[in-house]
Protein backbone atom coordinates (compact mmCIF):
# COMPACT_ATOMS: atom_id res chain seq x y z
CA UNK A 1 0.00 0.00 0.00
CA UNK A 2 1.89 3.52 -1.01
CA UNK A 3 0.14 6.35 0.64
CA UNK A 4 1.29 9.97 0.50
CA UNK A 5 -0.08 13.80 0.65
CA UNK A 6 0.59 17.07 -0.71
CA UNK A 7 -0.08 20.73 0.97
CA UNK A 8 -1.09 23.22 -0.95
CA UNK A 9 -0.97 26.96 0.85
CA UNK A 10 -3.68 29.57 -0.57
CA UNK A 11 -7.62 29.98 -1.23
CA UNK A 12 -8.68 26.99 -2.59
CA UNK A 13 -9.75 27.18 -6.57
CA UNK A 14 -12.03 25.16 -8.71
CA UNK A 15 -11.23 24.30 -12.21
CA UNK A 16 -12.93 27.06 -14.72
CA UNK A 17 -15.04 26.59 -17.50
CA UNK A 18 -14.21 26.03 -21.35
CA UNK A 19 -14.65 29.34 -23.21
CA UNK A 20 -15.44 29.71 -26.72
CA UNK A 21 -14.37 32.37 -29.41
CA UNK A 22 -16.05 32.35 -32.47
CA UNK A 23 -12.91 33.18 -35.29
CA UNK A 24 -13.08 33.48 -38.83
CA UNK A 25 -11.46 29.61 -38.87
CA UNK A 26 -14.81 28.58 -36.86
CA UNK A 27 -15.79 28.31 -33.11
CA UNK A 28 -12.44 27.71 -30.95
CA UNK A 29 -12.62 26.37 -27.31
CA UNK A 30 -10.40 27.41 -24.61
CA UNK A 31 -9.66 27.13 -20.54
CA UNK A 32 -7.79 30.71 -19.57
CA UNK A 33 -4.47 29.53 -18.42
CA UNK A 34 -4.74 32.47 -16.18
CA UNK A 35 -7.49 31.44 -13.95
CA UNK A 36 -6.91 30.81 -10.41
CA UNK A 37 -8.33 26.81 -11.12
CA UNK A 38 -5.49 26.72 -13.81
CA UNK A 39 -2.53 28.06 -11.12
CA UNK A 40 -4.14 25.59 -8.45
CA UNK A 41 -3.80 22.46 -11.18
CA UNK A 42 -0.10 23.60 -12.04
CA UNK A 43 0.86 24.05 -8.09
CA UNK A 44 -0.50 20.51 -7.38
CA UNK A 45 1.07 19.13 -10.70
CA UNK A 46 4.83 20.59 -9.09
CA UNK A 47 3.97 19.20 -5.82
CA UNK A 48 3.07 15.88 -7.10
CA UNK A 49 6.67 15.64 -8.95
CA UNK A 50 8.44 12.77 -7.48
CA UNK A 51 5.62 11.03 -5.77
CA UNK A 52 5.46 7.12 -6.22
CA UNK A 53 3.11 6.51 -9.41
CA UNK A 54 0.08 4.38 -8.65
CA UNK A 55 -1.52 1.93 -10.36
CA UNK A 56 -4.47 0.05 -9.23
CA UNK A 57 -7.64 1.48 -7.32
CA UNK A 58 -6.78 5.12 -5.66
CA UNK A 59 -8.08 6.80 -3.05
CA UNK A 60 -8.61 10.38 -2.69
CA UNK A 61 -9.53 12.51 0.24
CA UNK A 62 -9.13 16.07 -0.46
CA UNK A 63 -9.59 18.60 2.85
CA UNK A 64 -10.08 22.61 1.65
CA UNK A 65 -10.12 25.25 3.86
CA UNK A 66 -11.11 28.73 2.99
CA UNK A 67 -9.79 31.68 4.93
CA UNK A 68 -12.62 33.96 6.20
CA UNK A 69 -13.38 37.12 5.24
CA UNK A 70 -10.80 39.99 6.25
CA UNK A 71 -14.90 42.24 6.66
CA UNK A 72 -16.43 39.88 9.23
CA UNK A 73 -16.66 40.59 12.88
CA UNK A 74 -14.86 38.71 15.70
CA UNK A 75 -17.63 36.93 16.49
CA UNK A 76 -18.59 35.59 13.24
CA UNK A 77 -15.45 34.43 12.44
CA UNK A 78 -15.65 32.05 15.76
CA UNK A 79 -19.02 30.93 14.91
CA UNK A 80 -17.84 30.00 11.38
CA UNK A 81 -14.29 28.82 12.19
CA UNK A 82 -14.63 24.79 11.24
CA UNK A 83 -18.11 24.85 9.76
CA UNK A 84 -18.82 23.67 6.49
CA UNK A 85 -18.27 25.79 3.50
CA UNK A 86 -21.03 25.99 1.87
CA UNK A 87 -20.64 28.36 -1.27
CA UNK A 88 -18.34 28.34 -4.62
CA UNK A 89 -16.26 26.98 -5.82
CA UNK A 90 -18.05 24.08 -5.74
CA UNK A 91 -15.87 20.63 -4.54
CA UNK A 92 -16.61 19.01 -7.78
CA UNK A 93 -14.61 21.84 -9.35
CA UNK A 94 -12.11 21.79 -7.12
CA UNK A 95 -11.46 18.28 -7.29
CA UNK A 96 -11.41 18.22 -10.63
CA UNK A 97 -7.90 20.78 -10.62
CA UNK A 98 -6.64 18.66 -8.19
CA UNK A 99 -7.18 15.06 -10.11
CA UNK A 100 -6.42 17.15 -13.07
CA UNK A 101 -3.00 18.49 -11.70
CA UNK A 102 -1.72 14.81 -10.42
CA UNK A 103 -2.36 13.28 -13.89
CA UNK A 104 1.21 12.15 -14.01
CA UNK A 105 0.97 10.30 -10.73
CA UNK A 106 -1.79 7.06 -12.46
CA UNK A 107 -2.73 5.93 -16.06
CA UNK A 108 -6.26 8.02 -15.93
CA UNK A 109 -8.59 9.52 -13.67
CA UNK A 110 -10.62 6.37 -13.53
CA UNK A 111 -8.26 4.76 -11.18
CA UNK A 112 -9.45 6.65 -8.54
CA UNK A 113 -12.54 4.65 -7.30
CA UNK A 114 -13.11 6.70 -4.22
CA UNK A 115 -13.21 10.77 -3.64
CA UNK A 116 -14.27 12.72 -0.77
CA UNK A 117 -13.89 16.23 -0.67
CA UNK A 118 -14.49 18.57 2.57
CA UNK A 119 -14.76 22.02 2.96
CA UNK A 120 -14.78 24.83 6.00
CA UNK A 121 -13.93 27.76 6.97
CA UNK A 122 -10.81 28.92 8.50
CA UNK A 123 -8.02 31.24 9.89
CA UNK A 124 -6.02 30.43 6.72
CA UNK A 125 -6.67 28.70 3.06
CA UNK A 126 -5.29 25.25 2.57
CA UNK A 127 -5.83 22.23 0.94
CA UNK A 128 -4.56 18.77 1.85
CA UNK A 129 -4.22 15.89 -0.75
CA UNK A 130 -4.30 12.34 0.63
CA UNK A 131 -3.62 9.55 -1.51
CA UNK A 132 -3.60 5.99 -0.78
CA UNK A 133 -3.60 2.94 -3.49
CA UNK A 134 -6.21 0.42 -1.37
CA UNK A 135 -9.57 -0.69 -1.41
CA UNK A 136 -8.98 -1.52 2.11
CA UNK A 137 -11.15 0.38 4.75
CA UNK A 138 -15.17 0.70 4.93
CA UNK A 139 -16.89 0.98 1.87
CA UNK A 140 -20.87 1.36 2.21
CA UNK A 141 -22.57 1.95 -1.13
């Protein structure tokens, strides 16, 4: 069983959505590189460098903090601080520039037969990659 994790530092991002330009050549589709969801892939992508390449079933557990807002009061901040985040991006996005960023650690995103992705609030924006190649654990459909 090979099991390791990454850290990434920052607001969590989800991946964007295609664009599309229509040119004299036709209709051409596009992701802006520029997007915060396309610097999130690239950071995981460098932080996955190195990391033992997996194989068989994956598991993914992805843990996203997002710092609160610098405008809220004291007080809301410790009512919120560990709660569920419960607004954009969504965690489907998000996951998919994370999966999309460690594309060089398995043959294809369909190895990875189990994803859970959590989000809350914080003091500081985070997210924390675990990835384990098992089916080992509980499993209830």
């Amino acid at each position: 069983m090979t099991t390791w994790n990454i850290t990434i530092f920052g607001q969590p991002a989800g991946m964007p959505r295609a664009r599309s330009v229509r040119t004299k050549w036709g209709v051409r589709h596009y992701i802006p590189q520029k997007s915060p969801g396309m610097v999130y892939r690239s950071i995981a992508a460098k932080l996955s460098a190195g990391k033992p390449k997996l194989e068989g079933p994956v598991r993914v557990t992805i843990g996203c903090v997002f710092e609160m807002p610098k405008s809220w009061t004291k007080a809301k901040k410790l009512k919120h601080d560990g709660q569920p985040h419960t607004q954009k991006p969504d965690g489907d996005n998000i996951a998919k520039a994370i999966l999309d960023g460690l594309s060089e650690c398995w043959p294809d995103d369909a190895v990875v037969w189990e994803l859970i992705v959590r989000k809350v609030w914080g003091q500081h924006g985070s997210t924390v990659v675990f990835v384990t190649d098992t089916t080992e654990g509980e499993y209830t459909p």
